[in-house]
N, C-alpha and C. Protein backbone atom coordinates (compact mmCIF):
# COMPACT_ATOMS: atom_id res chain seq x y z
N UNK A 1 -58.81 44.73 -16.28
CA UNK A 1 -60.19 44.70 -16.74
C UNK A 1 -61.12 44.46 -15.55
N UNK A 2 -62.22 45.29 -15.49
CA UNK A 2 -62.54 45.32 -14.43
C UNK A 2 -64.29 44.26 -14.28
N UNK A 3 -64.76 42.90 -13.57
CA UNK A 3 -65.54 42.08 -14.21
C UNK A 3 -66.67 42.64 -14.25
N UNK A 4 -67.84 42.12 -14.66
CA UNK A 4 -69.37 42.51 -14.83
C UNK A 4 -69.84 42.18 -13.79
N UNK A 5 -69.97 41.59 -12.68
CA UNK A 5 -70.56 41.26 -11.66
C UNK A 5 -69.43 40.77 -10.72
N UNK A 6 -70.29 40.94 -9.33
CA UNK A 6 -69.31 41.24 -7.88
C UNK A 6 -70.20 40.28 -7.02
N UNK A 7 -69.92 39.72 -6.10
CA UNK A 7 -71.14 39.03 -4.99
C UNK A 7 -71.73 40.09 -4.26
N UNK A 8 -71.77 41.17 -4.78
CA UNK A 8 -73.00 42.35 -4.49
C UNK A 8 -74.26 42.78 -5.04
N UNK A 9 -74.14 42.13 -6.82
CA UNK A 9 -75.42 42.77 -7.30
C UNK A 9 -75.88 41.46 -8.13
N UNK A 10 -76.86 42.00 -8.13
CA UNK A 10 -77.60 40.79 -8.84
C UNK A 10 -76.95 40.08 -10.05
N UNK A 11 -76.71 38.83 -10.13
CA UNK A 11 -76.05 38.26 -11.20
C UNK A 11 -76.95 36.88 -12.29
N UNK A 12 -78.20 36.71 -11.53
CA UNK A 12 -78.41 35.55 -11.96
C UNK A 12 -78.92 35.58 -13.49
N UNK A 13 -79.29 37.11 -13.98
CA UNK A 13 -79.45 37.30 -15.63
C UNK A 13 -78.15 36.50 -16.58
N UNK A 14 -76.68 36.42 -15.91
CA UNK A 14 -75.89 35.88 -16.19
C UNK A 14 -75.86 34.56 -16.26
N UNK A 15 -76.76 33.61 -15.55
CA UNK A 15 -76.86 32.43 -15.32
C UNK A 15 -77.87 31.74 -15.52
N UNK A 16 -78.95 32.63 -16.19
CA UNK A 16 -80.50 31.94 -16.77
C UNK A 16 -79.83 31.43 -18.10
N UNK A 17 -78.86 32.22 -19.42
CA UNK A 17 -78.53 31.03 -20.21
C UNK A 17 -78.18 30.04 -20.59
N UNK A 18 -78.03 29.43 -18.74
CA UNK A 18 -76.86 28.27 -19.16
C UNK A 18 -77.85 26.92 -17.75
N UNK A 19 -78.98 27.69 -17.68
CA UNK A 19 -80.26 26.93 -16.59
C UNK A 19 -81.03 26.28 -17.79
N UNK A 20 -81.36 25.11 -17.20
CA UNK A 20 -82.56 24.40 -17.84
C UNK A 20 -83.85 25.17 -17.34
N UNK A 21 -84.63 25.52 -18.27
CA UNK A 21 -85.85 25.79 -18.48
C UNK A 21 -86.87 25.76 -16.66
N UNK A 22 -86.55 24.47 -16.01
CA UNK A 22 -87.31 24.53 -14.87
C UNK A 22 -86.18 23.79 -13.63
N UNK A 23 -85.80 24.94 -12.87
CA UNK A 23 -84.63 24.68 -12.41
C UNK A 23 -85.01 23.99 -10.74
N UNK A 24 -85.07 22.40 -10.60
CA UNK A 24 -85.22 21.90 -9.13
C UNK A 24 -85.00 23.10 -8.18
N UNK A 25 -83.86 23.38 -7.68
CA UNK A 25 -83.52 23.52 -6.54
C UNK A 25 -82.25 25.07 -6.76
N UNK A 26 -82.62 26.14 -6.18
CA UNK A 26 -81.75 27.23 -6.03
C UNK A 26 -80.98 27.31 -4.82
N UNK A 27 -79.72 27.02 -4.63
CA UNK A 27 -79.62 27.74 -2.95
C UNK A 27 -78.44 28.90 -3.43
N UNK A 28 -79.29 29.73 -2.06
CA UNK A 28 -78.81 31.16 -2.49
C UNK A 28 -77.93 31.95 -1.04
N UNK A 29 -76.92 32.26 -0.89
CA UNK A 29 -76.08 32.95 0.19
C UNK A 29 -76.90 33.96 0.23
N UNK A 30 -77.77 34.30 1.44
CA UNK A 30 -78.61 35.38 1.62
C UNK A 30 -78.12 36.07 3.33
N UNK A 31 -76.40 36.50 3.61
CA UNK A 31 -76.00 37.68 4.13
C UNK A 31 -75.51 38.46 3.88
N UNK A 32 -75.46 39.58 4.70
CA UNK A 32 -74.62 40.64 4.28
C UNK A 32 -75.22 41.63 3.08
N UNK A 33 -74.88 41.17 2.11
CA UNK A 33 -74.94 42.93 0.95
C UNK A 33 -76.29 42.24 0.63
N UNK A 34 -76.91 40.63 0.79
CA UNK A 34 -77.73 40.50 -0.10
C UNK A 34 -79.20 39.81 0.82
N UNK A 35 -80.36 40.34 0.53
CA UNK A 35 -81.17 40.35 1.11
C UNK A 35 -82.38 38.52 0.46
N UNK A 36 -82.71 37.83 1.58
CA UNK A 36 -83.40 36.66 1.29
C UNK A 36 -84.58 37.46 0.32
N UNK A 37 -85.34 38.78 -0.04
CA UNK A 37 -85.65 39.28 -0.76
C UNK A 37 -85.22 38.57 -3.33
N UNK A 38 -83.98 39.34 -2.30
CA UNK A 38 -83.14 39.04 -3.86
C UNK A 38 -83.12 37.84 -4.13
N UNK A 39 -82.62 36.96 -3.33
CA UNK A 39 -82.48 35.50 -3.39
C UNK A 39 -84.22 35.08 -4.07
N UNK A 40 -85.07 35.73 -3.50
CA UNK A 40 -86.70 35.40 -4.35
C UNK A 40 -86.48 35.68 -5.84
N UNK A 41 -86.25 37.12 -6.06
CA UNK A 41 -85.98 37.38 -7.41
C UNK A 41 -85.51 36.41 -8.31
N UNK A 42 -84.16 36.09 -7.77
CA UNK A 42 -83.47 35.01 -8.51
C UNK A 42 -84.07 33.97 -8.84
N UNK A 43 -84.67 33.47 -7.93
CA UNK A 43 -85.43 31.75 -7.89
C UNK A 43 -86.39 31.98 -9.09
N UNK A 44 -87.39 33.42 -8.34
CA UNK A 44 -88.57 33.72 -9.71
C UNK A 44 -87.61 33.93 -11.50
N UNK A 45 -86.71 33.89 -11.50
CA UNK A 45 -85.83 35.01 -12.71
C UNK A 45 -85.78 33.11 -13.31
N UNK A 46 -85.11 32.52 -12.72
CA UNK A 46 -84.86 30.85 -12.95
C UNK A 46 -85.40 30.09 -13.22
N UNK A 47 -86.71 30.38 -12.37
CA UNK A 47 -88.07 29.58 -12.75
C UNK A 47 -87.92 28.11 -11.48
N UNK A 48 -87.02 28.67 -10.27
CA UNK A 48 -86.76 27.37 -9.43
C UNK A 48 -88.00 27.20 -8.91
N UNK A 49 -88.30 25.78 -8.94
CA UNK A 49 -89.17 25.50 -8.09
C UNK A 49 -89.06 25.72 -6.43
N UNK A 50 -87.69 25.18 -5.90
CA UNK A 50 -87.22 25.35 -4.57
C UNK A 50 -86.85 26.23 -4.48
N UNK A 51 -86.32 27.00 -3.22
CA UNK A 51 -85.18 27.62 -3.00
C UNK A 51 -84.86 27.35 -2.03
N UNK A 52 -83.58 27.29 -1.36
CA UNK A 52 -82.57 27.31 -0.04
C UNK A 52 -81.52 28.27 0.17
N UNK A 53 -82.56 29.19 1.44
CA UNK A 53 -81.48 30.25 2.06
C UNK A 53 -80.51 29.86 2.74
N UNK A 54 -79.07 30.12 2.67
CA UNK A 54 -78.16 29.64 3.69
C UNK A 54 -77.24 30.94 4.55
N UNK A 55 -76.88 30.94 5.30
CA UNK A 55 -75.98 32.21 6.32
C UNK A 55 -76.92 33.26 6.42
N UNK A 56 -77.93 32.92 7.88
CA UNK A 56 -78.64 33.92 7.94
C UNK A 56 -77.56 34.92 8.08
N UNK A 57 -78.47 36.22 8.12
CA UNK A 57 -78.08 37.44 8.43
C UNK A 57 -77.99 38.22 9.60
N UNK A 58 -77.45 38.19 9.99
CA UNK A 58 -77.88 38.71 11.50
C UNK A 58 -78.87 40.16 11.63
N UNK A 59 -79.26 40.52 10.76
CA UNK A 59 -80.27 41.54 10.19
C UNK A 59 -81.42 40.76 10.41
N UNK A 60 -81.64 39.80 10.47
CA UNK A 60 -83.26 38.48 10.77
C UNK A 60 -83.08 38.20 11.96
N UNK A 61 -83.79 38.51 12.93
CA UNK A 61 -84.38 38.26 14.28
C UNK A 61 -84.96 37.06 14.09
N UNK A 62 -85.22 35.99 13.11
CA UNK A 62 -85.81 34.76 13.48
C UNK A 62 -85.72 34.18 11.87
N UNK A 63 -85.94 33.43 11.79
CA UNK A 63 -86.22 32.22 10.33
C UNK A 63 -87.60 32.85 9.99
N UNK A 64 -88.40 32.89 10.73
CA UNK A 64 -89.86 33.67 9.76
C UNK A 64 -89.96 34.97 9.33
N UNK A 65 -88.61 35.77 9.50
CA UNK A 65 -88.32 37.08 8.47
C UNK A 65 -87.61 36.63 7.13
N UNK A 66 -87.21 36.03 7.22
CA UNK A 66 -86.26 35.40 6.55
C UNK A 66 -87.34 34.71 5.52
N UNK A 67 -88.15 34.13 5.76
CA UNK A 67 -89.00 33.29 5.25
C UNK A 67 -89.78 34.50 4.30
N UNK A 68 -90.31 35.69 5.25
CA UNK A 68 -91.36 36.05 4.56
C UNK A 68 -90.65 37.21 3.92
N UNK A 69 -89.26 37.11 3.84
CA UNK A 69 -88.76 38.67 2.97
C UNK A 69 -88.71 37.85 1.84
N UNK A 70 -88.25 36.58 1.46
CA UNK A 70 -88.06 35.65 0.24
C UNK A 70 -90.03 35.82 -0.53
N UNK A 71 -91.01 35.49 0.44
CA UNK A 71 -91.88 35.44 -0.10
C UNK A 71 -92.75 36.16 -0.82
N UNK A 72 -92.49 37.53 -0.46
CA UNK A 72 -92.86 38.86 -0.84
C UNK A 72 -92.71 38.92 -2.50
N UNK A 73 -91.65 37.90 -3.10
CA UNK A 73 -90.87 38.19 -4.70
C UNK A 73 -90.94 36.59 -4.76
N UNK A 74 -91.42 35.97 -4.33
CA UNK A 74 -91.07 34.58 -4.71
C UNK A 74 -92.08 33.41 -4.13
N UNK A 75 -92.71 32.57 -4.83
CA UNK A 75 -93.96 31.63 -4.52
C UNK A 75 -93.89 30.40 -4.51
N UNK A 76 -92.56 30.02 -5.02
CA UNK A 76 -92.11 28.70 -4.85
C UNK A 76 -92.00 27.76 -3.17
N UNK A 77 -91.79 27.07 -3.16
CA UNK A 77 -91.43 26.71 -1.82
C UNK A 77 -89.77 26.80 -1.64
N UNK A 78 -89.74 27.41 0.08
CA UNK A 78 -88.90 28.08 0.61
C UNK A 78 -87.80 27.61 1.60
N UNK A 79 -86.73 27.27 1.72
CA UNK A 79 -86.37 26.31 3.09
C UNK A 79 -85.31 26.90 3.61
N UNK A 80 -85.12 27.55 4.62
CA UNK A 80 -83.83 28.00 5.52
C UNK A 80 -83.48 26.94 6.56
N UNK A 81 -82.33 26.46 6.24
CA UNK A 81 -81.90 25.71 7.38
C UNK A 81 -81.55 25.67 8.72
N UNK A 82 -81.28 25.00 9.23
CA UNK A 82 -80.58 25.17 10.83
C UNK A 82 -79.44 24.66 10.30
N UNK A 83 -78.27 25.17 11.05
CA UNK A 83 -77.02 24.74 11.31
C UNK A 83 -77.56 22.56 11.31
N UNK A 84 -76.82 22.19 10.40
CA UNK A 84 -76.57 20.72 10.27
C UNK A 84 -77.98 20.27 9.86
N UNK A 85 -78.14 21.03 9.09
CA UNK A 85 -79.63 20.32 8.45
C UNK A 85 -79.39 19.64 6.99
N UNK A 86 -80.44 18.44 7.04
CA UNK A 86 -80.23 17.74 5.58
C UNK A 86 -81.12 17.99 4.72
N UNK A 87 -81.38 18.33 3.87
CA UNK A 87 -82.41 18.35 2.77
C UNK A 87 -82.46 17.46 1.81
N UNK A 88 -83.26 16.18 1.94
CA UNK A 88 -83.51 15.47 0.70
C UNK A 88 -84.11 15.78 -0.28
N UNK A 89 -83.37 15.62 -1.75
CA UNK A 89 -83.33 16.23 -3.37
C UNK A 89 -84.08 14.63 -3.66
N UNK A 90 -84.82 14.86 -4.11
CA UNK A 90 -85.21 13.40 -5.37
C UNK A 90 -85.05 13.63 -6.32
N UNK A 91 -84.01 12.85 -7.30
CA UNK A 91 -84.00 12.89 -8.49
C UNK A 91 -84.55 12.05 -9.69
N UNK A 92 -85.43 12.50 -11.02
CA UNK A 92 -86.02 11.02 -11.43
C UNK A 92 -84.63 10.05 -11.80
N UNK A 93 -85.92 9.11 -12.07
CA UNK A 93 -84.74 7.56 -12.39
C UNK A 93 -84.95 7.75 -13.56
């Protein structure tokens, strides 16, 4: 049997039924087949407030392509890391 989705095409329609309504924080594998573009889609499809690109692409000459291909589809706030970066999550009490 052959599955419905591959880490090639868009999958996150598969994963909005099982998201709370307003989803903190997305991080999204944005190399290779899949463009920091899509990774916007998704976040917008989710309703994430955040998103976090991780494994640039070597297709991005810098973090501010990267930045502004996500932004083009997506208005949330945006964060690509550096190698060994921390991102503090607050969660309520």
């Amino acid at each position: 049997m052959k599955p419905d989705f591959s880490d090639t095409r868009p999958i996150h329609d598969k994963f909005a039924p099982y998201t709370p309504e307003v989803l903190d924080l997305l991080i999204h594998d944005t190399t290779f087949d899949t463009f920091a573009s899509d990774a916007g889609i998704a976040g917008t499809a989710l309703n994430a407030q955040s998103l976090t690109l991780f494994h640039m692409s070597p297709r991005y000459t810098s973090i501010d392509a990267h930045l502004k291909n996500a932004a083009r589809v997506y208005t949330g706030e945006v964060f690509v890391p550096a190698n060994l970066s921390v991102k503090e999550i607050a969660f309520p009490q």
